[in-house]
N, C-alpha and C. Protein backbone atom coordinates (compact mmCIF):
# COMPACT_ATOMS: atom_id res chain seq x y z
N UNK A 1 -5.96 45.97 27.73
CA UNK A 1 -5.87 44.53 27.40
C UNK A 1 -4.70 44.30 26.47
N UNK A 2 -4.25 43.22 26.63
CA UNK A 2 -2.97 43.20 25.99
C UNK A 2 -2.82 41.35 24.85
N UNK A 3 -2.89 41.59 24.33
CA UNK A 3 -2.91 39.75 23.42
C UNK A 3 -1.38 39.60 23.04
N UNK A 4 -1.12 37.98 22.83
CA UNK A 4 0.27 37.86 22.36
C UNK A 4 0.00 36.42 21.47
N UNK A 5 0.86 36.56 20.65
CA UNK A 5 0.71 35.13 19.54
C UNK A 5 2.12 34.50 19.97
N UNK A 6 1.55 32.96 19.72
CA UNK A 6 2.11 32.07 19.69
C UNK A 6 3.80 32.01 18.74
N UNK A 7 4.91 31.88 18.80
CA UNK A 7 6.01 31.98 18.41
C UNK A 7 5.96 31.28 16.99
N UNK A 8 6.08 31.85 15.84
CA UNK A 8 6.22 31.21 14.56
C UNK A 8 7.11 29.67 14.99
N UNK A 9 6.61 28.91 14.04
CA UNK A 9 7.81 27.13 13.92
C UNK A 9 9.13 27.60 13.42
N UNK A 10 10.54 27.49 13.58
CA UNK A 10 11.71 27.68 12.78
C UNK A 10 12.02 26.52 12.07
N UNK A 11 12.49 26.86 10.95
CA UNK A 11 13.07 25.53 10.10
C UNK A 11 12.91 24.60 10.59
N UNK A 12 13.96 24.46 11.34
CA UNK A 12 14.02 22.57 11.84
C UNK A 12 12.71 22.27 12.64
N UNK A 13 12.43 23.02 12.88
CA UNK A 13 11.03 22.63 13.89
C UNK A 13 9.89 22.21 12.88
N UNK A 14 9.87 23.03 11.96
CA UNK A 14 9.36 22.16 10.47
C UNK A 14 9.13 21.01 9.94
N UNK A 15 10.91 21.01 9.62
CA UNK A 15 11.37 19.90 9.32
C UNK A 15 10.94 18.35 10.27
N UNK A 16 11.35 18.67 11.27
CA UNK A 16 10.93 17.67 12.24
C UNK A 16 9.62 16.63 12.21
N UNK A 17 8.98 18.24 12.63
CA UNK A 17 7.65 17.83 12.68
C UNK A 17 7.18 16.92 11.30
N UNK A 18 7.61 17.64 10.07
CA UNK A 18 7.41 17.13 8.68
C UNK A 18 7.85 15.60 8.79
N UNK A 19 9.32 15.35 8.92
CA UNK A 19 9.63 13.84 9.09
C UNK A 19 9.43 13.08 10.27
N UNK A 20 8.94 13.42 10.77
CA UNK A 20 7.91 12.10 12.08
C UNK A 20 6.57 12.05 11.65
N UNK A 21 6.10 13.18 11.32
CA UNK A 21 5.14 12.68 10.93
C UNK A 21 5.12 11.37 9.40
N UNK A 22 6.16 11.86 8.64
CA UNK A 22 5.74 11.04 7.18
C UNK A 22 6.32 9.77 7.35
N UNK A 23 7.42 9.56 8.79
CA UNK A 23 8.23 8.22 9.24
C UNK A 23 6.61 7.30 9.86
N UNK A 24 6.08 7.83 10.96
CA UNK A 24 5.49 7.11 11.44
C UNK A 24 3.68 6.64 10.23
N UNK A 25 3.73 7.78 9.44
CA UNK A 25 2.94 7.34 8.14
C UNK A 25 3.47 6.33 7.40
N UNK A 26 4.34 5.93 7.08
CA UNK A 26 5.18 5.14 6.41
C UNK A 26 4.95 3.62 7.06
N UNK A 27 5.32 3.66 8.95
CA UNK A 27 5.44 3.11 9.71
C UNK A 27 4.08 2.36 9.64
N UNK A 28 2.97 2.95 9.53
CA UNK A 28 1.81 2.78 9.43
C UNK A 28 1.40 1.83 8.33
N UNK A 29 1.91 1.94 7.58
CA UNK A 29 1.25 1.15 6.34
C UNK A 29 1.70 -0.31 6.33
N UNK A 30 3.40 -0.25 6.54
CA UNK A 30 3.97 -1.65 7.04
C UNK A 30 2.92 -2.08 8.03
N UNK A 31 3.00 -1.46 9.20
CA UNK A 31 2.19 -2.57 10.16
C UNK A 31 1.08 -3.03 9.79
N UNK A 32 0.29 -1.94 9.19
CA UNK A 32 -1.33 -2.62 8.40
C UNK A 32 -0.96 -3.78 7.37
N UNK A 33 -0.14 -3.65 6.56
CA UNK A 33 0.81 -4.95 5.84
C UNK A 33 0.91 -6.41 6.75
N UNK A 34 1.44 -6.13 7.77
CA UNK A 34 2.16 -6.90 8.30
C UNK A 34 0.96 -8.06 8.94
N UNK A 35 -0.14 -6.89 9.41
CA UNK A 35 -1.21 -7.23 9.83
C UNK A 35 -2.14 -8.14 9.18
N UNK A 36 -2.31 -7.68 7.50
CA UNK A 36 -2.57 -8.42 6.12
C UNK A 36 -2.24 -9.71 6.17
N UNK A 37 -1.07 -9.66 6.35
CA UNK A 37 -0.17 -10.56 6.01
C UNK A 37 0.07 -12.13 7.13
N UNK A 38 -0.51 -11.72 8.10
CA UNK A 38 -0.78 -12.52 9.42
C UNK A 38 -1.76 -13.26 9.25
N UNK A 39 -3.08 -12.31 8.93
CA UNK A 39 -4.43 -12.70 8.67
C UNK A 39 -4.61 -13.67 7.47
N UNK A 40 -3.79 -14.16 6.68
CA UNK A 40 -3.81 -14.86 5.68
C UNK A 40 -4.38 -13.70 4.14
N UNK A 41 -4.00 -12.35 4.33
CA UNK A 41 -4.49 -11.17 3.45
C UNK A 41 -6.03 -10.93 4.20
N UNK A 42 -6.19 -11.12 4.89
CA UNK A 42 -8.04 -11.07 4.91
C UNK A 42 -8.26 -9.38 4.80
N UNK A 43 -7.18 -8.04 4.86
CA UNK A 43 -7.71 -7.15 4.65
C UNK A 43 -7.79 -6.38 3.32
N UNK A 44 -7.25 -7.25 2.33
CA UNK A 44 -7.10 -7.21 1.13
C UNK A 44 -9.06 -6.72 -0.14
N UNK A 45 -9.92 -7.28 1.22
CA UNK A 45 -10.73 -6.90 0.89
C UNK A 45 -11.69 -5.74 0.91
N UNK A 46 -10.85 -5.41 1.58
CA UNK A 46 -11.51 -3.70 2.16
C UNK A 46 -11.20 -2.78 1.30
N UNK A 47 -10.48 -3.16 -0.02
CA UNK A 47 -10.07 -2.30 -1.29
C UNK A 47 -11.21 -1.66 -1.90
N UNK A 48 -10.49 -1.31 -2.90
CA UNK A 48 -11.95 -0.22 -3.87
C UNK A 48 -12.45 -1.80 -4.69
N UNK A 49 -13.59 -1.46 -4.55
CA UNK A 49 -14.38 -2.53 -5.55
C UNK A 49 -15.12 -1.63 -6.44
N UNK A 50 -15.05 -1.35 -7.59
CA UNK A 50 -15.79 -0.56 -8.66
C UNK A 50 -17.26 -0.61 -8.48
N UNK A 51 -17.69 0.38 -8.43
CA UNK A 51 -19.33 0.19 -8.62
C UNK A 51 -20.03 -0.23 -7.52
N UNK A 52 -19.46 -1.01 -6.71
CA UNK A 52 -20.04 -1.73 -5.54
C UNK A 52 -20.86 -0.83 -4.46
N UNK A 53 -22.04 -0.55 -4.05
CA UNK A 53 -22.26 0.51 -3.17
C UNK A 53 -22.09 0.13 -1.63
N UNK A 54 -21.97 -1.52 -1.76
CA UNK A 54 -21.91 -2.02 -0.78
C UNK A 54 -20.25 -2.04 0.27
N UNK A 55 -19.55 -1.56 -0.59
CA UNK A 55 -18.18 -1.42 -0.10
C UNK A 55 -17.60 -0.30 -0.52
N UNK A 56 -18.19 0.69 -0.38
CA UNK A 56 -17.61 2.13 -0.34
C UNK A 56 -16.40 2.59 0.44
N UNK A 57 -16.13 1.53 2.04
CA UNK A 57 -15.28 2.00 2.87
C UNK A 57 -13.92 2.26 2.23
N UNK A 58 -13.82 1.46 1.12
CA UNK A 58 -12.12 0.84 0.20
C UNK A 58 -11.78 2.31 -0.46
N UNK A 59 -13.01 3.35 -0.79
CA UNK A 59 -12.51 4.96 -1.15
C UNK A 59 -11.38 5.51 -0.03
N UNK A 60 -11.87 5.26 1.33
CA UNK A 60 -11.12 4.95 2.24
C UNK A 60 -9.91 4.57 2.48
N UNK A 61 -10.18 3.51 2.92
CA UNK A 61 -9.39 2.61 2.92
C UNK A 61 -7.99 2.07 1.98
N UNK A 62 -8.65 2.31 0.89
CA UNK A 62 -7.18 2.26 -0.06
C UNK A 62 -5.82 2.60 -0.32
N UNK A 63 -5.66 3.93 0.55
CA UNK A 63 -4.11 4.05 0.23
C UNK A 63 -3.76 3.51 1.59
N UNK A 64 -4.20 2.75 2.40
CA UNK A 64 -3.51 2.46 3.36
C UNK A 64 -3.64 1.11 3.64
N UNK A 65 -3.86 -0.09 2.41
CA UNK A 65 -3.93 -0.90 2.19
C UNK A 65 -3.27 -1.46 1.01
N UNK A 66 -2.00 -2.67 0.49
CA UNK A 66 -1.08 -2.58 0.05
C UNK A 66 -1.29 -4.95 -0.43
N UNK A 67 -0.96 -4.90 -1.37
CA UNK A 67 -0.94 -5.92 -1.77
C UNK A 67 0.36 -6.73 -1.57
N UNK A 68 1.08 -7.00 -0.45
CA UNK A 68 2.39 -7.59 -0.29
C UNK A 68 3.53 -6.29 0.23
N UNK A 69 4.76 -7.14 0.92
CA UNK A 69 5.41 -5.94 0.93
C UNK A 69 5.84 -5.40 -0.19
N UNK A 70 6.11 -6.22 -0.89
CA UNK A 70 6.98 -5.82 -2.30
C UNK A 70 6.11 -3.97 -2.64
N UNK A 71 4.74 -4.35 -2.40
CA UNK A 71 3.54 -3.08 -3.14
C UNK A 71 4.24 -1.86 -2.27
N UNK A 72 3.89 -2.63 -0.43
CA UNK A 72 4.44 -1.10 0.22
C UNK A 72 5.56 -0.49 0.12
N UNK A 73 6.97 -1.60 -0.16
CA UNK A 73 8.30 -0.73 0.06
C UNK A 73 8.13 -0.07 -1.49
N UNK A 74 7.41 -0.58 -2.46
CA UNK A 74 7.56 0.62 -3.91
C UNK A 74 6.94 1.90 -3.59
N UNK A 75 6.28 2.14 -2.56
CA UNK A 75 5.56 3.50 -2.40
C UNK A 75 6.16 3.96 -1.28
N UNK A 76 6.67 3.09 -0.56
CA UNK A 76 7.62 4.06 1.02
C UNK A 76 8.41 5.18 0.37
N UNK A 77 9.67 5.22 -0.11
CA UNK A 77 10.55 6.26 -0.44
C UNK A 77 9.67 7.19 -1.01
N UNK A 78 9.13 7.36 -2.55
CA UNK A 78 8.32 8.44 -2.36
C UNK A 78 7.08 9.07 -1.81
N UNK A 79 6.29 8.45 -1.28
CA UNK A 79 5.81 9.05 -0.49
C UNK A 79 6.70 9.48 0.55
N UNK A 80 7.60 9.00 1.24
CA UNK A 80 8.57 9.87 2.45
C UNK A 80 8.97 10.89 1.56
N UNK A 81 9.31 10.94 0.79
CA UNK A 81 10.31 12.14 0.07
C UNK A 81 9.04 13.30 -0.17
N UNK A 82 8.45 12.87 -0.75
CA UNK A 82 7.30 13.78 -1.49
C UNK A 82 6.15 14.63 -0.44
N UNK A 83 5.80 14.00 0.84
CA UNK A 83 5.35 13.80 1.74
C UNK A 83 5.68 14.97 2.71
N UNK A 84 7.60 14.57 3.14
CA UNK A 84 8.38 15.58 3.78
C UNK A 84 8.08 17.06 3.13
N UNK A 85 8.48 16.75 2.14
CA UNK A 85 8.68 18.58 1.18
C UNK A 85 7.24 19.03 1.17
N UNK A 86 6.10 18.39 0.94
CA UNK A 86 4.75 19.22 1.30
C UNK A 86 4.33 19.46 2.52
N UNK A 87 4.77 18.27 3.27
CA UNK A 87 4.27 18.91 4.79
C UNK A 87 5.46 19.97 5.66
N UNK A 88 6.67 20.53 4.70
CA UNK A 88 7.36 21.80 5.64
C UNK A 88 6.84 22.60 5.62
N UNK A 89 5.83 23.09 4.32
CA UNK A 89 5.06 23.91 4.69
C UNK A 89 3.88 24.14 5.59
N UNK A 90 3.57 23.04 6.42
CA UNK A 90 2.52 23.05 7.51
C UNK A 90 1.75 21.99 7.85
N UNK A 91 1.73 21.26 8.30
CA UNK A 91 1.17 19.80 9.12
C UNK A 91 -0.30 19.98 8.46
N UNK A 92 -1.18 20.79 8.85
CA UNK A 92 -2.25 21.15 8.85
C UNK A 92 -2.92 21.02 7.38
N UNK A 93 -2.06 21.77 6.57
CA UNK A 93 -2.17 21.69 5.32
C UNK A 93 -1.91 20.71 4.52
N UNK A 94 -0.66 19.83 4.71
CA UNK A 94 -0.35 18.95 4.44
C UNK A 94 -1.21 17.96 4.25
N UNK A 95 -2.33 17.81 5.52
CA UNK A 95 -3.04 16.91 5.60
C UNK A 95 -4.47 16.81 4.85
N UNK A 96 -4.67 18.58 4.99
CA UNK A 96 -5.62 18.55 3.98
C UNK A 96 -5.44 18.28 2.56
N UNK A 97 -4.43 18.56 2.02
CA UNK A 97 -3.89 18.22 0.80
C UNK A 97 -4.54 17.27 0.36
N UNK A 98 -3.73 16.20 1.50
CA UNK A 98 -3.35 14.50 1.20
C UNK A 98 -4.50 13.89 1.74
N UNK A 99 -5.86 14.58 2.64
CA UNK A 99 -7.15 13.96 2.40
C UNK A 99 -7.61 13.95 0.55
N UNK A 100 -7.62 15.42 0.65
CA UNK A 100 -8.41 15.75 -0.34
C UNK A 100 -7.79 15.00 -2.18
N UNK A 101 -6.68 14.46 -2.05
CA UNK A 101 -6.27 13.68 -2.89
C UNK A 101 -6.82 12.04 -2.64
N UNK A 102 -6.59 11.91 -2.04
CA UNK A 102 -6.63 10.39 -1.45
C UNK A 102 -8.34 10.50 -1.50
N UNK A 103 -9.27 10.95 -1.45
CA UNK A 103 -10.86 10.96 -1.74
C UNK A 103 -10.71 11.20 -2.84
N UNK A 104 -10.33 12.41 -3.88
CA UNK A 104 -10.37 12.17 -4.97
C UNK A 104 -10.39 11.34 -5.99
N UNK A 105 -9.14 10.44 -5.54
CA UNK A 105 -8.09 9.30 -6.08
C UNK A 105 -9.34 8.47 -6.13
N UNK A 106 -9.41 7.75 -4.60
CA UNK A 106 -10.73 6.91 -3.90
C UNK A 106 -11.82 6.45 -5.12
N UNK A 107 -12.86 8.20 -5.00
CA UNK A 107 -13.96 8.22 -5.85
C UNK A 107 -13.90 7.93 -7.10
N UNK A 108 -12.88 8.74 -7.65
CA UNK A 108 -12.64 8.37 -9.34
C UNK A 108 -12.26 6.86 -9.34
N UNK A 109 -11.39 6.10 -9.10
CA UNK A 109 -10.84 4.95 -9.09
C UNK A 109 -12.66 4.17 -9.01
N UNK A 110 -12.91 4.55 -8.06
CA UNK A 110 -14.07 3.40 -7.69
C UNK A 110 -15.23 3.62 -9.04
N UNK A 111 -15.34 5.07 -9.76
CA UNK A 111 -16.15 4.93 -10.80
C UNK A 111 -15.45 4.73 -11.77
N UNK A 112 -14.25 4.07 -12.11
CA UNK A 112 -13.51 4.25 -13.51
C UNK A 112 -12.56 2.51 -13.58
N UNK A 113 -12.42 2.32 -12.45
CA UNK A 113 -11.65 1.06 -12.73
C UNK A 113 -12.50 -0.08 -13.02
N UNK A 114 -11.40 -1.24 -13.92
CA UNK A 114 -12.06 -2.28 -14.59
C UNK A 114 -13.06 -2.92 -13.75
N UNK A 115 -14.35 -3.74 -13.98
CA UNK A 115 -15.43 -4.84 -13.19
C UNK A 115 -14.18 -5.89 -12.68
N UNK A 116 -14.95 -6.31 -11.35
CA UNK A 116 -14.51 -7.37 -10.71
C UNK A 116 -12.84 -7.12 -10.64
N UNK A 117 -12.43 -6.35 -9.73
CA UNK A 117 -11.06 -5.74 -9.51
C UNK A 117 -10.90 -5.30 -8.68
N UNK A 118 -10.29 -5.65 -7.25
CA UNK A 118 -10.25 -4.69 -6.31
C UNK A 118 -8.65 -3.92 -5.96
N UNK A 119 -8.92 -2.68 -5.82
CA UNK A 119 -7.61 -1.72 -5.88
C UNK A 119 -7.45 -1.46 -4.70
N UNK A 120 -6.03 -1.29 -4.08
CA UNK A 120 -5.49 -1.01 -3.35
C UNK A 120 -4.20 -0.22 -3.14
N UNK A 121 -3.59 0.65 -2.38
CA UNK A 121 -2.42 1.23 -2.42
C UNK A 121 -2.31 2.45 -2.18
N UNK A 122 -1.11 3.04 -1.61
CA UNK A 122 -0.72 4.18 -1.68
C UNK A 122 -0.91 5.27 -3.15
N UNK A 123 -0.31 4.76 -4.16
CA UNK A 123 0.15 5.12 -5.41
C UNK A 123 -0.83 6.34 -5.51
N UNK A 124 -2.06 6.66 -5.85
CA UNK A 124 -2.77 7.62 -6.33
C UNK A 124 -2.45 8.76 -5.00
N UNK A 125 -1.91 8.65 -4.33
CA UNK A 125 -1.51 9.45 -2.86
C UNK A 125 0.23 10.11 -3.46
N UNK A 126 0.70 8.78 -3.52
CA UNK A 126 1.94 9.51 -4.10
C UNK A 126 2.15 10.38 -5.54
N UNK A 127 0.69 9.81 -6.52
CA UNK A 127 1.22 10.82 -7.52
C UNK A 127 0.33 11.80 -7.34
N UNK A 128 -0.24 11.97 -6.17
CA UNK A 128 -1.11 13.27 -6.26
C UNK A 128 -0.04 13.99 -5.56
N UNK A 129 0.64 14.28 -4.75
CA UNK A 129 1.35 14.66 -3.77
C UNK A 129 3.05 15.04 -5.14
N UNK A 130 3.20 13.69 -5.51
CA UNK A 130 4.06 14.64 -7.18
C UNK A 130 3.61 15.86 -7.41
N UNK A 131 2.47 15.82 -8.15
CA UNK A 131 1.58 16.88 -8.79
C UNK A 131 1.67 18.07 -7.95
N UNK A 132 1.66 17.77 -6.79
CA UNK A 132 1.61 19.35 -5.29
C UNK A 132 2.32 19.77 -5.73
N UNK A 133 3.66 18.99 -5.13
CA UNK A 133 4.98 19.48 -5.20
C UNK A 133 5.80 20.18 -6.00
N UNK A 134 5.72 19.69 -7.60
CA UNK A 134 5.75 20.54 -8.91
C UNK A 134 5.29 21.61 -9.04
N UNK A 135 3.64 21.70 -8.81
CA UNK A 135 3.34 22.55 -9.55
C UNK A 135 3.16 23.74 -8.16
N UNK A 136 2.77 23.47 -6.91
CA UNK A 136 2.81 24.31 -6.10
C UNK A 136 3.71 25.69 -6.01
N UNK A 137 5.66 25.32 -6.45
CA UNK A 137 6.22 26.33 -6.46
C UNK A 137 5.36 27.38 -7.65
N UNK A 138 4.88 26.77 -8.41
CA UNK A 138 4.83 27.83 -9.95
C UNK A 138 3.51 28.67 -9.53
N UNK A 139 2.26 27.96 -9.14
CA UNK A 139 0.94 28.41 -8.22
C UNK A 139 1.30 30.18 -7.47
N UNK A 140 2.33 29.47 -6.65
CA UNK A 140 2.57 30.47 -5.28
C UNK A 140 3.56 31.74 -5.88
N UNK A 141 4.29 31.45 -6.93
CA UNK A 141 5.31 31.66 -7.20
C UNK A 141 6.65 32.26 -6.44
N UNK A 142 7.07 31.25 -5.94
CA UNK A 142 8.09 30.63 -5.10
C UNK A 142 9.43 30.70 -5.37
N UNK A 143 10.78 31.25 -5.34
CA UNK A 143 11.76 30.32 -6.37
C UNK A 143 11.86 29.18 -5.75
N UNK A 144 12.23 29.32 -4.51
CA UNK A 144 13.07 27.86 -3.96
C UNK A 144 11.54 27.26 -4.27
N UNK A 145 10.66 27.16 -3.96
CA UNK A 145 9.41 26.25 -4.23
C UNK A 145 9.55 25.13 -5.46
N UNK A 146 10.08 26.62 -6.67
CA UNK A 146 10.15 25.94 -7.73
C UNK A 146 11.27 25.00 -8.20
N UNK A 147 12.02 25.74 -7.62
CA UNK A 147 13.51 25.06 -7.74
C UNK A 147 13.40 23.55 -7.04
N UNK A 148 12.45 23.27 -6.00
CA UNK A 148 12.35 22.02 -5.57
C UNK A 148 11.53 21.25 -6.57
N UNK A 149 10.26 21.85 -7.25
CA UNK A 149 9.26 21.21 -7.67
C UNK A 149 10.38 20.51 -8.88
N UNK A 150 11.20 21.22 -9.54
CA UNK A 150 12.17 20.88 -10.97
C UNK A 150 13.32 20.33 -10.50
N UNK A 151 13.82 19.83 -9.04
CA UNK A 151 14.61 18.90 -8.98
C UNK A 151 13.60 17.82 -8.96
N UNK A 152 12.77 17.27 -7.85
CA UNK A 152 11.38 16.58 -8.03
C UNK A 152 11.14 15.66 -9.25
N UNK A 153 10.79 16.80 -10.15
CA UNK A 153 10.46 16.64 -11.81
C UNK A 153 11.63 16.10 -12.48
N UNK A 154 12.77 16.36 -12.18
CA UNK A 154 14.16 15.85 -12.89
C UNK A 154 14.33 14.58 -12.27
N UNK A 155 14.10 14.43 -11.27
CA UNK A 155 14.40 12.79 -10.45
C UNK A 155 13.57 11.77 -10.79
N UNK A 156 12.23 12.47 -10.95
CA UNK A 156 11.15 11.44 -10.37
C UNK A 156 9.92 11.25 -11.99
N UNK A 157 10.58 12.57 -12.70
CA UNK A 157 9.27 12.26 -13.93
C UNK A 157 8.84 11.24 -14.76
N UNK A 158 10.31 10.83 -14.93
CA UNK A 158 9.83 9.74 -15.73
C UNK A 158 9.22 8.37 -15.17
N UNK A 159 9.73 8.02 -14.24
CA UNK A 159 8.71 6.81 -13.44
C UNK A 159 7.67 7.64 -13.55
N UNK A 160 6.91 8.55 -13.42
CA UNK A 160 5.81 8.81 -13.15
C UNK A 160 5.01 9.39 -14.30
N UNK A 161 5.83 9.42 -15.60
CA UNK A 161 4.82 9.48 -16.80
C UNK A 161 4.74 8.29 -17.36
N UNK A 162 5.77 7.10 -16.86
CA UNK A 162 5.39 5.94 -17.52
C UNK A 162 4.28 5.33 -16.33
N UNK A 163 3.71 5.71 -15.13
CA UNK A 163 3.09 5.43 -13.99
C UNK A 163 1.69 5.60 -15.22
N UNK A 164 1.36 6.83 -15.37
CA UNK A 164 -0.13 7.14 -16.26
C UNK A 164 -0.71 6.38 -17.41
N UNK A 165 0.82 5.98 -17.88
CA UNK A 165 0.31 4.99 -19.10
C UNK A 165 -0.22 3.37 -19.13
N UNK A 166 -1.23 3.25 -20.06
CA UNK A 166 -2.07 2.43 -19.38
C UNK A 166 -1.47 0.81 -20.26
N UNK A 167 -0.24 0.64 -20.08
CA UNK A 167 0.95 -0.29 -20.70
C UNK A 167 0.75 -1.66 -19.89
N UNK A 168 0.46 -1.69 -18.23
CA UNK A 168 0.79 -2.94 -17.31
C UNK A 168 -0.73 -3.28 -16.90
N UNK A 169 -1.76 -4.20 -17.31
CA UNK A 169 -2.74 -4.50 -17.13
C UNK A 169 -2.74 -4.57 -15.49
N UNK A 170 -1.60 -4.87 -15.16
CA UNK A 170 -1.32 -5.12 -13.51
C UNK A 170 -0.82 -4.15 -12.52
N UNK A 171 -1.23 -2.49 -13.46
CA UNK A 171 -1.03 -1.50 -12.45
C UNK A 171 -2.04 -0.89 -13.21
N UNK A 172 -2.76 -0.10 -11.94
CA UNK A 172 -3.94 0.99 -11.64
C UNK A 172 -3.56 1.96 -12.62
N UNK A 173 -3.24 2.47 -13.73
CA UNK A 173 -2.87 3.40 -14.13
C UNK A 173 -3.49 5.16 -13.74
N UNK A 174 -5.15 4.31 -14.05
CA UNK A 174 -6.28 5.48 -13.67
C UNK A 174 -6.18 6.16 -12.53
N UNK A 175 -5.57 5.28 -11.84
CA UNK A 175 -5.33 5.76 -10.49
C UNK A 175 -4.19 6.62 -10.33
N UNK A 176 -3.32 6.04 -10.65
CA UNK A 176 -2.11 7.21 -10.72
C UNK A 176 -2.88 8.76 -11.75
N UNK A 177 -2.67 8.48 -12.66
CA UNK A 177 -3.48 9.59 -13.41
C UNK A 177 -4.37 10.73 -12.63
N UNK A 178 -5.68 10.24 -11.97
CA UNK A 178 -6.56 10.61 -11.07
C UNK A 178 -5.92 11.53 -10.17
N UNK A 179 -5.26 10.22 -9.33
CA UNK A 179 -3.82 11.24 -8.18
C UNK A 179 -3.14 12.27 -8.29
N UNK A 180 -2.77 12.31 -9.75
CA UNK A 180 -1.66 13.29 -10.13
C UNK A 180 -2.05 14.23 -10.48
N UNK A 181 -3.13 14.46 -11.06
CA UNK A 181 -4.54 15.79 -11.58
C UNK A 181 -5.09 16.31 -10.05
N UNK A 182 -5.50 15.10 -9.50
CA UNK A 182 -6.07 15.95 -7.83
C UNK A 182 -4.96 16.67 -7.38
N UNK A 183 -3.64 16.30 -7.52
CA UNK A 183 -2.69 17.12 -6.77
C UNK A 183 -1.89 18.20 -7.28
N UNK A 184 -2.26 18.82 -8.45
CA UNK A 184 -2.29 19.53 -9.17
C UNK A 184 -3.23 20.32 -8.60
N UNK A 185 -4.64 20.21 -9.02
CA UNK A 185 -5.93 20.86 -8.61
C UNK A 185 -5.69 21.16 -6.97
N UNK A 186 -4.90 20.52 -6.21
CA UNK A 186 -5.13 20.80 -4.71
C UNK A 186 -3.81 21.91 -4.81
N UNK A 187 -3.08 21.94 -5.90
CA UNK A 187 -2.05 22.81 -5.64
C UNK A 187 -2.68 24.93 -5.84
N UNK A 188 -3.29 24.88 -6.78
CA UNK A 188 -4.00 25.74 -7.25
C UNK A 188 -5.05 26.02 -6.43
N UNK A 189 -5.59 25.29 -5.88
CA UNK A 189 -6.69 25.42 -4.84
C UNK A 189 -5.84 26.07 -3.75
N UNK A 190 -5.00 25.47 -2.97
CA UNK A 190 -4.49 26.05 -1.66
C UNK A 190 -3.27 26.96 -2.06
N UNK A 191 -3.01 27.74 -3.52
CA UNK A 191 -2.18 28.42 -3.44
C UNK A 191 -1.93 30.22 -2.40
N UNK A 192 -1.45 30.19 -1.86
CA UNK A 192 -1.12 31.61 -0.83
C UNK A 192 -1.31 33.17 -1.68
N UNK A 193 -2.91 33.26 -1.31
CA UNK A 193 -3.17 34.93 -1.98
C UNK A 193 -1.78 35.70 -1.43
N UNK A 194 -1.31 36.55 -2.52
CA UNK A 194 -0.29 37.69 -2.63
C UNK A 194 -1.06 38.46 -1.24
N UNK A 195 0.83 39.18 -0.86
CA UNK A 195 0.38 39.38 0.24
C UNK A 195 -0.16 41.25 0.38
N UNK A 196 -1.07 41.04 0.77
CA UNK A 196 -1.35 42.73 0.98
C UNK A 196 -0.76 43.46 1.60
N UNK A 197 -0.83 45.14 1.05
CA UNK A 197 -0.02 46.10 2.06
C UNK A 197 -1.30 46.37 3.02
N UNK A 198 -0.60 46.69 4.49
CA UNK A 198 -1.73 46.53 5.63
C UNK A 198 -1.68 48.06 5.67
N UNK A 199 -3.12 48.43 6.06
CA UNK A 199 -3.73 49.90 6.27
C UNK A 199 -4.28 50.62 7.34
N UNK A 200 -3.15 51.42 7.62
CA UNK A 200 -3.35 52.04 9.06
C UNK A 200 -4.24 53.21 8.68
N UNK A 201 -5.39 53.33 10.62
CA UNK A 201 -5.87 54.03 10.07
C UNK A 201 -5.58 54.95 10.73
């Protein structure tokens, strides 16, 4: 009997895959926007409502629901940027990542944000997906990993430590915060056990 595996992905085949997928994610959120935006907002309500047990779907629902365009084009670029560089390492993973942030984000938000407030947005997606990206090279210990996570960190930190602070009554802060700890924690979680020497027998 004889078995054969499937041909490893090469770079660009990576790459590719990485940016169609995070284009037509992107693509996605506009049209749900656009859709919003037709309806006179009517999906504006499908957000996180704190406490509510009756509208749980918005844990859901929230990062892919956006208060105007103005909300979505502030989260398009990084999420594309941030998005791309976690998913070269694997579609698959990628996605688990960016569930397992985006529920995180979800749950906490829905037990922590102010009464009578409903949240919406990408944002706790994008700063969880920061958090990957940084800290993942150091996790795995990577250079180029790291070397990306500290250009990342040099571009993007400071929007995103003034993102946590709780300064604009009119941004989620908790949420960013939340995001950026889950994606941290998801970095450490899915870091790549060292690799073993294999043992012939």
């Amino acid at each position: 009997m004889s078995t054969s595996t499937e041909p490893a992905w090469s770079r660009t085949d990576r790459a590719k895959a990485a940016a169609q997928l995070m284009l037509g994610w992107v693509a996605l959120l506009w049209a749900i926007e656009a859709v919003d935006y037709a309806t006179g907002h009517s999906l504006d309500q499908y957000g996180i409502r704190p406490r509510d047990t009756e509208h749980l779907v918005g844990i859901v629902a929230c990062p892919f629901l956006h208060f105007g365009f103005d909300h979505v084009a502030s989260n398009s670029i990084p999420l594309l940027v941030f998005g791309f560089i976690a998913a070269l390492s694997g579609i698959r993973r990628f996605l688990a990542v960016s569930g397992l942030i985006m529920l995180a984000d979800g749950i906490g938000s829905w037990l922590v944000a102010p009464p009578n407030t409903i949240g919406a947005g990408a944002s706790g997606l994008v700063f969880g997906l920061f958090g990957y990206v940084v800290v993942r090279g150091f996790v795995e210990r990577k250079p180029l990993n790291v070397a990306v996570g500290l250009v990342v960190a040099g571009v993007w930190g400071g929007t995103i430590f003034t993102g946590i602070l709780p300064t604009d009554s009119g941004i989620a802060w908790y949420a960013h915060l939340i995001g950026l700890a889950a994606g941290v924690a998801t970095a450490v979680y899915y870091r790549r056990p060292a690799p073993r020497q294999a043992l012939a027998a």
